[in-house]
C-alpha atoms as a PDB file:
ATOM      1  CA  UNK A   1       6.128  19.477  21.432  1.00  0.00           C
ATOM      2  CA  UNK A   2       8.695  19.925  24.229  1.00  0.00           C
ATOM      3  CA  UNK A   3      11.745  17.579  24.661  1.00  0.00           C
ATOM      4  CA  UNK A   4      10.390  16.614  28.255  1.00  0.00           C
ATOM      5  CA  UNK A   5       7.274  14.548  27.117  1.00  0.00           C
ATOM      6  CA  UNK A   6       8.058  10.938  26.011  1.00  0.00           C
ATOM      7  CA  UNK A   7       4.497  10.118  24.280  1.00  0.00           C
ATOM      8  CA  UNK A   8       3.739   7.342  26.802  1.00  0.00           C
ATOM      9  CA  UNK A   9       5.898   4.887  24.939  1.00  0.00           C
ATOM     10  CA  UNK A  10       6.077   1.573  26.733  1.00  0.00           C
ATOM     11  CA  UNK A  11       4.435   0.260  29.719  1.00  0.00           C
ATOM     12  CA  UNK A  12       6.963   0.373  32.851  1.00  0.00           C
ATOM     13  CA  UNK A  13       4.523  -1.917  34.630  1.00  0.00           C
ATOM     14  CA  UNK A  14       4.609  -5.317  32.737  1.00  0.00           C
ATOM     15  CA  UNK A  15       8.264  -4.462  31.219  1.00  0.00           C
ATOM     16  CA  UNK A  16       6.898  -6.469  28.355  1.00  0.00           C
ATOM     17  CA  UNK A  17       6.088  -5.559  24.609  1.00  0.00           C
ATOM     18  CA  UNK A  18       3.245  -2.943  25.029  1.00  0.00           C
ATOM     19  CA  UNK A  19       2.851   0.373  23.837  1.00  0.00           C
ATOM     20  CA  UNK A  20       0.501   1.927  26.331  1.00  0.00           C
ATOM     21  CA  UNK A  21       2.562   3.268  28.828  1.00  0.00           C
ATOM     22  CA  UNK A  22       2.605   4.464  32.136  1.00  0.00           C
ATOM     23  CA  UNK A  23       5.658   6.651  31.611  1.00  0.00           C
ATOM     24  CA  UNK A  24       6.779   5.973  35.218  1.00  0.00           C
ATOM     25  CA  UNK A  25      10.081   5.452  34.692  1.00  0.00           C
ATOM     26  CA  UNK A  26      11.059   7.892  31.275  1.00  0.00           C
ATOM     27  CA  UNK A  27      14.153   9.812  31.248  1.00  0.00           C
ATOM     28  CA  UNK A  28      14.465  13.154  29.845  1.00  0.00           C
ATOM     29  CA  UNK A  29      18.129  13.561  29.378  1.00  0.00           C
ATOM     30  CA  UNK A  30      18.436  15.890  26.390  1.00  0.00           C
ATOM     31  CA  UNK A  31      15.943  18.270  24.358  1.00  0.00           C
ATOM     32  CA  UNK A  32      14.667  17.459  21.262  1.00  0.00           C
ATOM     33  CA  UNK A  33      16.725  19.702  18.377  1.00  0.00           C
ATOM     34  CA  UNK A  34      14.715  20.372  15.893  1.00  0.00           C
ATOM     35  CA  UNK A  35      15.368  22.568  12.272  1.00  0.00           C
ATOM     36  CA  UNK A  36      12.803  23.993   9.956  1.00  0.00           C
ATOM     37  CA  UNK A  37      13.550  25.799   6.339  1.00  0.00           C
ATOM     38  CA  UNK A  38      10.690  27.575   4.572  1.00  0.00           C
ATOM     39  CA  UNK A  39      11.099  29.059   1.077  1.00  0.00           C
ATOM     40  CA  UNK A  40       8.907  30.819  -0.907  1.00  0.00           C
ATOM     41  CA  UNK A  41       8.875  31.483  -4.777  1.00  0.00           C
ATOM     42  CA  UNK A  42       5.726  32.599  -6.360  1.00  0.00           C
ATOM     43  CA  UNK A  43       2.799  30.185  -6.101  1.00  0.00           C
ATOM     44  CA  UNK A  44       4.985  27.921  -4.852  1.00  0.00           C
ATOM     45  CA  UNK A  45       5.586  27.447  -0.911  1.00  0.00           C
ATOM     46  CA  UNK A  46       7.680  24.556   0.119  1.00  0.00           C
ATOM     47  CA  UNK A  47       9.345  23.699   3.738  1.00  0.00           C
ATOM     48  CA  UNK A  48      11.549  20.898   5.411  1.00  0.00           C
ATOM     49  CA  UNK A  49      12.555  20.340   8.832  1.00  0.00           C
ATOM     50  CA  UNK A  50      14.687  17.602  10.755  1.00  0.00           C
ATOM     51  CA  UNK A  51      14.552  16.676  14.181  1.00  0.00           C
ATOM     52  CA  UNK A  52      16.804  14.253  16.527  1.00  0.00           C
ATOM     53  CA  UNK A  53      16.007  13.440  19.821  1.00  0.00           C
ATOM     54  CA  UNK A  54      16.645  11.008  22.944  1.00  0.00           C
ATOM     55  CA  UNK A  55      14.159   8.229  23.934  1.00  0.00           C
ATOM     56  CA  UNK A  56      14.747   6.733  27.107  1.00  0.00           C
ATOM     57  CA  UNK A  57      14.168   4.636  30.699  1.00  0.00           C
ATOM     58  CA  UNK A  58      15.473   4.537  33.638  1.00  0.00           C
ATOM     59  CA  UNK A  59      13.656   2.727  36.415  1.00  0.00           C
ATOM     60  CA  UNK A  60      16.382   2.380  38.859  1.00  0.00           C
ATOM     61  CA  UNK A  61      17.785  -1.531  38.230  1.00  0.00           C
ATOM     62  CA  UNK A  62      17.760  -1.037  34.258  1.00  0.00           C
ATOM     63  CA  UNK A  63      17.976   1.881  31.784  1.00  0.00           C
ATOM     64  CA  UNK A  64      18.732   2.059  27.905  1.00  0.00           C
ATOM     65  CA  UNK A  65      18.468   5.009  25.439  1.00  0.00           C
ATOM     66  CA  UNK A  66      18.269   5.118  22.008  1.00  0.00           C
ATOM     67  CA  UNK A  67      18.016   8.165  19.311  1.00  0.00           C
ATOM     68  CA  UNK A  68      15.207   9.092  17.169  1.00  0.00           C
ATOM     69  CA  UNK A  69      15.041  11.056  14.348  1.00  0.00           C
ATOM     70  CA  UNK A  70      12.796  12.180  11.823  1.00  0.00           C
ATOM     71  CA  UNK A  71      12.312  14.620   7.950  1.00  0.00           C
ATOM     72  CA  UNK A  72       9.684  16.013   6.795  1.00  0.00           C
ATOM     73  CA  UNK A  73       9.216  18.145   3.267  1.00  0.00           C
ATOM     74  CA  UNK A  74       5.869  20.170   2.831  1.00  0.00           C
ATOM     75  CA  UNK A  75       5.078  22.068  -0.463  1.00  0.00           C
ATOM     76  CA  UNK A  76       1.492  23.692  -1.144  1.00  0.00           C
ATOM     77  CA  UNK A  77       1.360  25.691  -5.388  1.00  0.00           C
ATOM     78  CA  UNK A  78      -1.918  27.907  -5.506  1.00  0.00           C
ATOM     79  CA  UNK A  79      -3.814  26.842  -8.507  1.00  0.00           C
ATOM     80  CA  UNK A  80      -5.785  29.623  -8.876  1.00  0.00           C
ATOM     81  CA  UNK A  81      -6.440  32.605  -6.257  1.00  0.00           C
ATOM     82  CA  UNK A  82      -8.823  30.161  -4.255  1.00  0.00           C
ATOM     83  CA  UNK A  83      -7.951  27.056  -5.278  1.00  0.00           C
ATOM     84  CA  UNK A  84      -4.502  25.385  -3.346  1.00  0.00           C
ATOM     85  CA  UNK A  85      -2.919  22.081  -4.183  1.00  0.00           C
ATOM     86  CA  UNK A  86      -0.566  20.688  -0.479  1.00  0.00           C
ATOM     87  CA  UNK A  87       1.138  17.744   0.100  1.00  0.00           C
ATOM     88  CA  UNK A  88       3.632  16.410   2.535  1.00  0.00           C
ATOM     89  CA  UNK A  89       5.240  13.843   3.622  1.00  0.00           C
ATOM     90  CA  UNK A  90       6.650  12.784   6.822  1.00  0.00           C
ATOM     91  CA  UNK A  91       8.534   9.776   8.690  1.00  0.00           C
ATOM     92  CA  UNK A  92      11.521   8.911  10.937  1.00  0.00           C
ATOM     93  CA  UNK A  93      12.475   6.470  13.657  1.00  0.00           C
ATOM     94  CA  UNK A  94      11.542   7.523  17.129  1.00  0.00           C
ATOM     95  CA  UNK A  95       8.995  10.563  16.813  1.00  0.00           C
ATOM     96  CA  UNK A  96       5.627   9.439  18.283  1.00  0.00           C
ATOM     97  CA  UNK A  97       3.783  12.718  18.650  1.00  0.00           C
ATOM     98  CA  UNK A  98       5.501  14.326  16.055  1.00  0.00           C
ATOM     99  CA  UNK A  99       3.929  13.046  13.354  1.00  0.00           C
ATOM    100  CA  UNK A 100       0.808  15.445  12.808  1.00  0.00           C
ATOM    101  CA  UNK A 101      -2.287  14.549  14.627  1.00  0.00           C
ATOM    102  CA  UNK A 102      -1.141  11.411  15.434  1.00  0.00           C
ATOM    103  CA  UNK A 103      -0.626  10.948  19.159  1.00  0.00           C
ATOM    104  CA  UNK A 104       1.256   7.973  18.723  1.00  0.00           C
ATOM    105  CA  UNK A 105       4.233   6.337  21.010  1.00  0.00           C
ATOM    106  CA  UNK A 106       7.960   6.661  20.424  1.00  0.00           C
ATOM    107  CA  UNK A 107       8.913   3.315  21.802  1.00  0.00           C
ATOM    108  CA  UNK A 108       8.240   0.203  23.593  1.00  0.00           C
ATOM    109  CA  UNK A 109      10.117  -1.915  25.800  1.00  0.00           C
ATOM    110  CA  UNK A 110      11.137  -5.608  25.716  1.00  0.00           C
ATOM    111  CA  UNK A 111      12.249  -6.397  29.069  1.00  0.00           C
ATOM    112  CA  UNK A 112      15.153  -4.163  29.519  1.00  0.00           C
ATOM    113  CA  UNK A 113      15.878  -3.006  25.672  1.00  0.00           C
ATOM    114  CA  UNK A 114      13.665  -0.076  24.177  1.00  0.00           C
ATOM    115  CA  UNK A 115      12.996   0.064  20.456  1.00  0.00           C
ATOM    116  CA  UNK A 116      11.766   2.851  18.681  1.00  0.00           C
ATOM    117  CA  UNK A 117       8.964   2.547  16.581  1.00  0.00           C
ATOM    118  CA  UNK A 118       9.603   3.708  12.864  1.00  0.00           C
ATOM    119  CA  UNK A 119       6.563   5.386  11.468  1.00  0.00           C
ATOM    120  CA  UNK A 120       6.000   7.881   8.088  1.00  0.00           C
ATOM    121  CA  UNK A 121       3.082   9.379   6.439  1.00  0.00           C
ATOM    122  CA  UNK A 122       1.725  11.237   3.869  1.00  0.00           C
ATOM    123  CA  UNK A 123      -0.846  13.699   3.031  1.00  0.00           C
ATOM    124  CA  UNK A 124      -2.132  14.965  -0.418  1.00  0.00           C
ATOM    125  CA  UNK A 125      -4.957  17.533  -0.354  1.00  0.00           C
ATOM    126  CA  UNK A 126      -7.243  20.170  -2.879  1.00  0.00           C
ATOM    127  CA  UNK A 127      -8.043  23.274  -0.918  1.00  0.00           C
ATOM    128  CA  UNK A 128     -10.730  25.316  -1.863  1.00  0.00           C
ATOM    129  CA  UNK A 129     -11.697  28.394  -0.727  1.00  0.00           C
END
């Protein structure tokens, strides 16, 4: 996901406390900055990552911005040559879409104040093949 797409966050509308959002007023200052590490060591496969990134409004009489953030760590051990064992877990303050499948907003706004909406999540799966 690009830094330039705010998840439709907050509704610029009503200004009030809603999460379905018209995104006519979002501000893309700064790119998201995101870091990934993947390691492998026999069966084992594990990776982390780390992203920051600006959430924001400006609608021409009031603006705020606040920063998100958000971790994840991902590991998957083959069991047996078909047979995979993955789990991850993810979560931050701020990162909407960037939770997986989960097209979810960023932030809302309450009048002229945005809040980020903290989300996490995990996943825990048998794969076999």
């Amino acid at each position: 996901m690009s830094g330039n797409s705010f998840d439709g966050g907050y509704d610029a509308v009503t200004g009030g406390r809603s999460i379905a959002g018209t995104d006519v007023d979002r501000k893309d200052g700064l790119p998201d900055i995101t870091l990934r590490y993947e390691s492998l060591a026999g069966a084992l496969r594990w990776a982390s990552a780390a992203m920051i990134r600006e959430v924001a409004f400006d609608d021409g009489a009031a603006k705020d911005s606040k920063i998100g953030w958000g971790a994840f760590v991902a590991a998957s051990y083959a069991l047996t040559p078909s047979t995979t064992l993955r789990g991850q877990i993810t979560g931050g303050e701020g990162i909407g879409a960037y939770m997986k499948v989960n097209p979810a907003p960023s932030a809302y706004r309450t009048g002229n104040e945005l809040e980020t909406i903290f989300a996490w999540g995990e996943r825990l799966a048998l794969a076999m093949i």
